[in-house]
N, C-alpha and C. Protein backbone atom coordinates (compact mmCIF):
# COMPACT_ATOMS: atom_id res chain seq x y z
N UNK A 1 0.85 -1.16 0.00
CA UNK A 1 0.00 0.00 0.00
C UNK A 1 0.90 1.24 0.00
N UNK A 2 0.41 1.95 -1.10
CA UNK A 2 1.41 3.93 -1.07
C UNK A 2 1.05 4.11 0.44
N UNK A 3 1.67 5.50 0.48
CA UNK A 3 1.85 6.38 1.54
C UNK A 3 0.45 7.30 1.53
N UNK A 4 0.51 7.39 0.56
CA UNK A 4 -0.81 8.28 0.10
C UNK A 4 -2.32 7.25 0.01
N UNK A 5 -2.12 6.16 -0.61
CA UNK A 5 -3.30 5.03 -0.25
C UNK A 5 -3.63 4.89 1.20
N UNK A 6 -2.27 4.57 2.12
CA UNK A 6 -2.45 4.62 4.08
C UNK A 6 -3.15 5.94 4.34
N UNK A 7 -2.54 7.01 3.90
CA UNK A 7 -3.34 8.41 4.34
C UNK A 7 -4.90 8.67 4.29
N UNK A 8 -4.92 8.20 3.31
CA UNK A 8 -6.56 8.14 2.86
C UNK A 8 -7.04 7.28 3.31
N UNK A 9 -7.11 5.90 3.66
CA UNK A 9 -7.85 5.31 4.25
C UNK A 9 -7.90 4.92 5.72
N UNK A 10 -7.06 5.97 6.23
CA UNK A 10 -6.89 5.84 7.66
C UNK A 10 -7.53 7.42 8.15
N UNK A 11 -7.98 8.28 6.80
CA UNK A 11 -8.53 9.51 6.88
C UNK A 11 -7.24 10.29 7.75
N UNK A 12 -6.04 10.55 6.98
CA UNK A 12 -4.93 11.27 8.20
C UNK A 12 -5.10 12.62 7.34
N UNK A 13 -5.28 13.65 8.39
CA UNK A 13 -4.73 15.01 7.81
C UNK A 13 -3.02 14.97 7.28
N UNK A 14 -2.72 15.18 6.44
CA UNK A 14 -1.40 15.87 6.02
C UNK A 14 -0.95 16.67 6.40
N UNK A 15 0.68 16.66 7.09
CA UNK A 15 0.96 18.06 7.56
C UNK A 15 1.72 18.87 7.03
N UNK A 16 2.65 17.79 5.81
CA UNK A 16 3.63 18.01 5.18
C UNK A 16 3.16 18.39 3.91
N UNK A 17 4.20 18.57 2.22
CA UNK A 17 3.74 18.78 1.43
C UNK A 17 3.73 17.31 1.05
N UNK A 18 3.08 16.67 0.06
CA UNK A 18 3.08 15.50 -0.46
C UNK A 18 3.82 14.47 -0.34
N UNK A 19 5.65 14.94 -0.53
CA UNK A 19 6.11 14.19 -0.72
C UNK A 19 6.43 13.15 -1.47
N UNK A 20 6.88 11.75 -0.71
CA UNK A 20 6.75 10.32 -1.46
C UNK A 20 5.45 9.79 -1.45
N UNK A 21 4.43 9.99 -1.90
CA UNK A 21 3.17 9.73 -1.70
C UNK A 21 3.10 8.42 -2.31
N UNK A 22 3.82 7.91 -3.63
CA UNK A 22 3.84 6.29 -3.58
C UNK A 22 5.16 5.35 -3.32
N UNK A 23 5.23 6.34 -2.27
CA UNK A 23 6.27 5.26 -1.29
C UNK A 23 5.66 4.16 -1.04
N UNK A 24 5.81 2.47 -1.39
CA UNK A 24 5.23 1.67 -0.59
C UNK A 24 5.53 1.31 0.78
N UNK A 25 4.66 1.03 1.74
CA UNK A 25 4.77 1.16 2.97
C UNK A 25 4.11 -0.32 3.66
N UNK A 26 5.19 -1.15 3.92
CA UNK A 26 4.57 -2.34 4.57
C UNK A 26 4.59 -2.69 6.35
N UNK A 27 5.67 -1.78 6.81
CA UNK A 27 5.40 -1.68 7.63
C UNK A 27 5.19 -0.52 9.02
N UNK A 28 4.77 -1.07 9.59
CA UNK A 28 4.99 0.03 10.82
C UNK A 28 5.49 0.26 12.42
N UNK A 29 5.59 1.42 12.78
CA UNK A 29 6.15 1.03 15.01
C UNK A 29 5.07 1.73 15.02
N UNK A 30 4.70 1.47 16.80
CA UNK A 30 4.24 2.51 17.48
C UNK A 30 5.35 2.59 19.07
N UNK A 31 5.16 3.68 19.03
CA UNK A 31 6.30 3.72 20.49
C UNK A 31 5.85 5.42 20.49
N UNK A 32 6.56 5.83 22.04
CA UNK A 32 6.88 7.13 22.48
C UNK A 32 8.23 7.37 23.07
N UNK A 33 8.44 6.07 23.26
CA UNK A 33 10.12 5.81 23.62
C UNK A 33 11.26 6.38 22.33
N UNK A 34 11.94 7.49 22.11
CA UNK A 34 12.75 7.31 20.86
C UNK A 34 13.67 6.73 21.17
N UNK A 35 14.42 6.01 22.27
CA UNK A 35 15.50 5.18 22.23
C UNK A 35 15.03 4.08 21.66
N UNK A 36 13.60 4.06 21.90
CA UNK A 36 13.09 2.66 21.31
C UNK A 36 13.06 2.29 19.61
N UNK A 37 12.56 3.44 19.16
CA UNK A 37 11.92 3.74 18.02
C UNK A 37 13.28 3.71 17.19
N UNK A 38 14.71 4.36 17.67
CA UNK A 38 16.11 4.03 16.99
C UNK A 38 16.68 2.57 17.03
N UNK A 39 16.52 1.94 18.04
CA UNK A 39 16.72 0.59 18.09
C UNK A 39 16.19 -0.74 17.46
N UNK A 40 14.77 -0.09 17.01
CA UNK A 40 13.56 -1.27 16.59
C UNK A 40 12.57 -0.85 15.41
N UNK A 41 12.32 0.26 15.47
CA UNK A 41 11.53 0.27 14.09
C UNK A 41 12.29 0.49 12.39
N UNK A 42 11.63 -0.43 11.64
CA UNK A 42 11.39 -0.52 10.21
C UNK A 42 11.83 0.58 9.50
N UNK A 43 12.88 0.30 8.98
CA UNK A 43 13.74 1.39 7.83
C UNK A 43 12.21 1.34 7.11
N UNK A 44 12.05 2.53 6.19
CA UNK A 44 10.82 2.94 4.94
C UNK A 44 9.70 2.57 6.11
N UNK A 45 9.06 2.37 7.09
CA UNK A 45 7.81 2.26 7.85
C UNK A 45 7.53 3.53 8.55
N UNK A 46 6.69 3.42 9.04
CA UNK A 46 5.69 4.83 9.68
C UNK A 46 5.77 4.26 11.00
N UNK A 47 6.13 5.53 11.63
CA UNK A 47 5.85 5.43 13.00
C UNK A 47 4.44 6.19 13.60
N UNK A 48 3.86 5.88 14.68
CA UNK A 48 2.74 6.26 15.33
C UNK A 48 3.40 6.73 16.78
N UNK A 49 3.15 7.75 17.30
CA UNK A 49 3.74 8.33 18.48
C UNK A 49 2.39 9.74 18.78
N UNK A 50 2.52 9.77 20.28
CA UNK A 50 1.95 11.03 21.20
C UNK A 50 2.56 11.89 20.93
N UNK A 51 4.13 12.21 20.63
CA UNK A 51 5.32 13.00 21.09
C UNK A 51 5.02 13.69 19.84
N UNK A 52 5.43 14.95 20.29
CA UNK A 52 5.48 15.76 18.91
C UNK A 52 6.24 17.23 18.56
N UNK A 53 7.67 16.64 19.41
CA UNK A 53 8.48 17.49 19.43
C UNK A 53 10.07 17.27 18.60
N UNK A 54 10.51 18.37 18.53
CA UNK A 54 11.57 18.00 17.47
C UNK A 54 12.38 16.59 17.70
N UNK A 55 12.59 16.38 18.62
CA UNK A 55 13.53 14.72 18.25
C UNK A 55 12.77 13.93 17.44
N UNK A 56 11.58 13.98 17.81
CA UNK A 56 10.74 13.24 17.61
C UNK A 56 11.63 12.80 15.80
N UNK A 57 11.11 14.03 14.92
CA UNK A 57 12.02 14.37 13.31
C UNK A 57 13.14 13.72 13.43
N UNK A 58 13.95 14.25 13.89
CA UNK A 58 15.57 14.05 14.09
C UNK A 58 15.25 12.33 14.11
N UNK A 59 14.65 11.57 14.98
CA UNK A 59 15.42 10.33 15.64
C UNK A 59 14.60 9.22 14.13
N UNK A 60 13.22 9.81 13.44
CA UNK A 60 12.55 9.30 12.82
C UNK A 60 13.44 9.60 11.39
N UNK A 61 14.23 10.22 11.00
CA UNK A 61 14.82 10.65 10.05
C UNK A 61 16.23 9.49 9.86
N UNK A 62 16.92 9.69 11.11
CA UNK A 62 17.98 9.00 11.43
C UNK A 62 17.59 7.19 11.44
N UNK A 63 16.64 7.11 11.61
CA UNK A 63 16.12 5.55 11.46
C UNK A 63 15.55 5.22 10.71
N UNK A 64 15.60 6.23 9.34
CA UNK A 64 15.10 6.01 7.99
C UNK A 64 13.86 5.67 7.64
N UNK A 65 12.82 5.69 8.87
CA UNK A 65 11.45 6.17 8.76
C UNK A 65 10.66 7.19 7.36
N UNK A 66 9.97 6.74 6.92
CA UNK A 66 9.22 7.36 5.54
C UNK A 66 8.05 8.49 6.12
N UNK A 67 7.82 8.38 7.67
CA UNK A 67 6.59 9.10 8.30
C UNK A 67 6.23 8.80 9.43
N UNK A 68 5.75 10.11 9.97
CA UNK A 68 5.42 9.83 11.43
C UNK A 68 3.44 10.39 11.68
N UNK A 69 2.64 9.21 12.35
CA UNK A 69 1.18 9.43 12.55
C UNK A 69 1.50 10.12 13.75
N UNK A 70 0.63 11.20 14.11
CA UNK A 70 0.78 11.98 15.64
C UNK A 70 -0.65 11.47 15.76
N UNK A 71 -0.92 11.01 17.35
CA UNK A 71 -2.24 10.10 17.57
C UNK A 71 -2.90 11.06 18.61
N UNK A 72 -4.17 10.91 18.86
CA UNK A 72 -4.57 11.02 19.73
C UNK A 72 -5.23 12.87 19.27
N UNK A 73 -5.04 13.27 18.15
CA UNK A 73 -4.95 14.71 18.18
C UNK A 73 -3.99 15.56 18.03
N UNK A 74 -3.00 14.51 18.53
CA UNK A 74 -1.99 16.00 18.73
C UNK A 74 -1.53 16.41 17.53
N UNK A 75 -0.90 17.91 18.03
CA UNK A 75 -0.26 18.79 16.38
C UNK A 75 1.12 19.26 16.75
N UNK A 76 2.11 18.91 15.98
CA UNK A 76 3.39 19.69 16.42
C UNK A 76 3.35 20.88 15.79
N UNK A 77 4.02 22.37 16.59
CA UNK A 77 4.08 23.41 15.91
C UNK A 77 5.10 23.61 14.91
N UNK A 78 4.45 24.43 14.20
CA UNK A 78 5.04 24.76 12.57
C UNK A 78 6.77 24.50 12.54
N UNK A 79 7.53 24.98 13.10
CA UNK A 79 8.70 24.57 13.18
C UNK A 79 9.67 23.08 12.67
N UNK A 80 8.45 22.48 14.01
CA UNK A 80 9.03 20.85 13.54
C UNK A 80 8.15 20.68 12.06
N UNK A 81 7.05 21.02 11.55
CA UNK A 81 7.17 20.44 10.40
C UNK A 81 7.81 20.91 9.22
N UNK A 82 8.13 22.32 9.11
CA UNK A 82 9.15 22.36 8.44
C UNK A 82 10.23 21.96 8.47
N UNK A 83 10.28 21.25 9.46
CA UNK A 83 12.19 20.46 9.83
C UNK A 83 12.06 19.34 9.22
N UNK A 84 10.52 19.15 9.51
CA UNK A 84 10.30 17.25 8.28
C UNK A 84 10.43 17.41 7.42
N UNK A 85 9.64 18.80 6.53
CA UNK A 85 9.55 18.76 5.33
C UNK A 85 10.65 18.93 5.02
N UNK A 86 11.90 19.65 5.29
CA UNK A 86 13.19 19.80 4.63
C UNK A 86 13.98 18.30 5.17
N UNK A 87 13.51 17.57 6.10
CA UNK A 87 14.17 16.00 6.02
C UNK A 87 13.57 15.14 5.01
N UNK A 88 12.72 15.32 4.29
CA UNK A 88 11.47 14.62 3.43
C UNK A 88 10.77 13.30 3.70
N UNK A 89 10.39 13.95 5.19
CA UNK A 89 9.71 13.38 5.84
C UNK A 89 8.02 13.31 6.06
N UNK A 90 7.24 12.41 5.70
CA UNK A 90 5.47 12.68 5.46
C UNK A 90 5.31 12.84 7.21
N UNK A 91 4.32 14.27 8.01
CA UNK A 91 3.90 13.97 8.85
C UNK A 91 1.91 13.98 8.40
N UNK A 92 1.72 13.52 9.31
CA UNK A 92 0.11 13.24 9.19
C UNK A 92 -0.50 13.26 10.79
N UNK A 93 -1.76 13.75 11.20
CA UNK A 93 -2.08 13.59 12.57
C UNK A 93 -3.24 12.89 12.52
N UNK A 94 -3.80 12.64 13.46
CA UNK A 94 -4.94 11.74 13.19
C UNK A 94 -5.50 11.81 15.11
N UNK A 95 -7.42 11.91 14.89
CA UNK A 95 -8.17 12.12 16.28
C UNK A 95 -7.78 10.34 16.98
N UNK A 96 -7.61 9.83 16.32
CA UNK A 96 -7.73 8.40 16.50
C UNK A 96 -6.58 8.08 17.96
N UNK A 97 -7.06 7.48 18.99
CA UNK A 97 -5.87 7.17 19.25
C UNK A 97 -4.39 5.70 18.71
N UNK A 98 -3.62 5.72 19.16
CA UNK A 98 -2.40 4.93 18.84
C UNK A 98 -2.72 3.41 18.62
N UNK A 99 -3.77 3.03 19.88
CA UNK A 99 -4.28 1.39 19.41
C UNK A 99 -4.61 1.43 18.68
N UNK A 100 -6.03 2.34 18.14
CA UNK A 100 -6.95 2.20 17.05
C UNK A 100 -6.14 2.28 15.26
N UNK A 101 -4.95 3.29 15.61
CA UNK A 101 -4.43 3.59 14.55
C UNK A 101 -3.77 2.57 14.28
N UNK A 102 -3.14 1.35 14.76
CA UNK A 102 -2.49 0.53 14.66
C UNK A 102 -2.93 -1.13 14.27
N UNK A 103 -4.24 -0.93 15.09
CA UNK A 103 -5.57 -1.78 14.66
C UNK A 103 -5.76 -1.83 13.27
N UNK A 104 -5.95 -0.66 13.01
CA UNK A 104 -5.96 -0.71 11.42
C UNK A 104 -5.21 -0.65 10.68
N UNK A 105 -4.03 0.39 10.45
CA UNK A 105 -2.62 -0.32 10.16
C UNK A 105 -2.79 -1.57 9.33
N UNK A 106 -2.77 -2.48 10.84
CA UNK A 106 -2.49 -4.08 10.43
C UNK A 106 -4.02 -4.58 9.87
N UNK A 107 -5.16 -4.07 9.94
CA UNK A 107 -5.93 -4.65 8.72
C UNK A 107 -6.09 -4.36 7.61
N UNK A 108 -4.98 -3.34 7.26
CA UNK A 108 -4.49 -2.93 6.38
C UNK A 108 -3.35 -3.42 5.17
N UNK A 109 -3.23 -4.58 6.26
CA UNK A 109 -1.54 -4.66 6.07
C UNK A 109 -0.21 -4.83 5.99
N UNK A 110 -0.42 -3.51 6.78
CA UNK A 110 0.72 -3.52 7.63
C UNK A 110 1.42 -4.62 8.90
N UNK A 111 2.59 -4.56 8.46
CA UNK A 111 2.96 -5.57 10.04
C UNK A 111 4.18 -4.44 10.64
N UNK A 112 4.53 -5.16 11.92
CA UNK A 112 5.58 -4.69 12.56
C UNK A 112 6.85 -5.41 12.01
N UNK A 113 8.05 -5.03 12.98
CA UNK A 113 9.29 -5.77 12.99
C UNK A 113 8.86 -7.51 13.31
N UNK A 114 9.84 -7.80 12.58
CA UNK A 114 10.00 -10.00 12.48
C UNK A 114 10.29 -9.70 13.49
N UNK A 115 9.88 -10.78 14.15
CA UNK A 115 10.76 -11.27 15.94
C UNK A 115 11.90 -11.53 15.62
């Protein structure tokens, strides 16, 4: 599934400009931990996180992440997303929280990291 197919059917606002919109995207993390999220999540996958402050970019960039879902509502201010957009990084937010977003995800899909 594109990046842009996940967006739409998970109804995510866009925060970024377009981007890789047919990036294919098979998998995904969810975490709030970024030691975690550098250690364990999926080069090209989307992360799902509460956090929505600049490391957040930085650590999702550095772990070769394609995008980050902000759950629950939240919005990072303008700053960090221009820091994505010049990392070319997709952000997206979504009312949904992190289970639900992940719920679907994977009936989507998507899987996590192999054991």
């Amino acid at each position: 599934m594109t990046l842009h197919e996940l967006a739409e059917a998970l109804g995510l606002e866009e925060l970024t400009p377009a981007g890789d919109g047919d990036a294919v995207i098979t998998q995904g993390y969810a975490s709030d931990l970024l030691s975690d999220v550098l250690a364990h999540a999926p080069e090209g996958g989307l992360l799902v996180t509460l956090q929505v402050h600049l490391n957040v970019i930085a650590v999702a960039s550095h772990a070769g992440l394609r995008g980050v879902i902000f759950s629950c509502g939240r919005m990072p201010e303008e700053d960090i997303i221009e820091r994505a957009t010049g990392e070319g990084l997709s952000l997206f937010a979504s009312k949904a929280d992190t289970f639900e977003l992940v719920g679907r995800m994977y009936e989507l899909g998507l899987r996590g990291c192999p054991a």
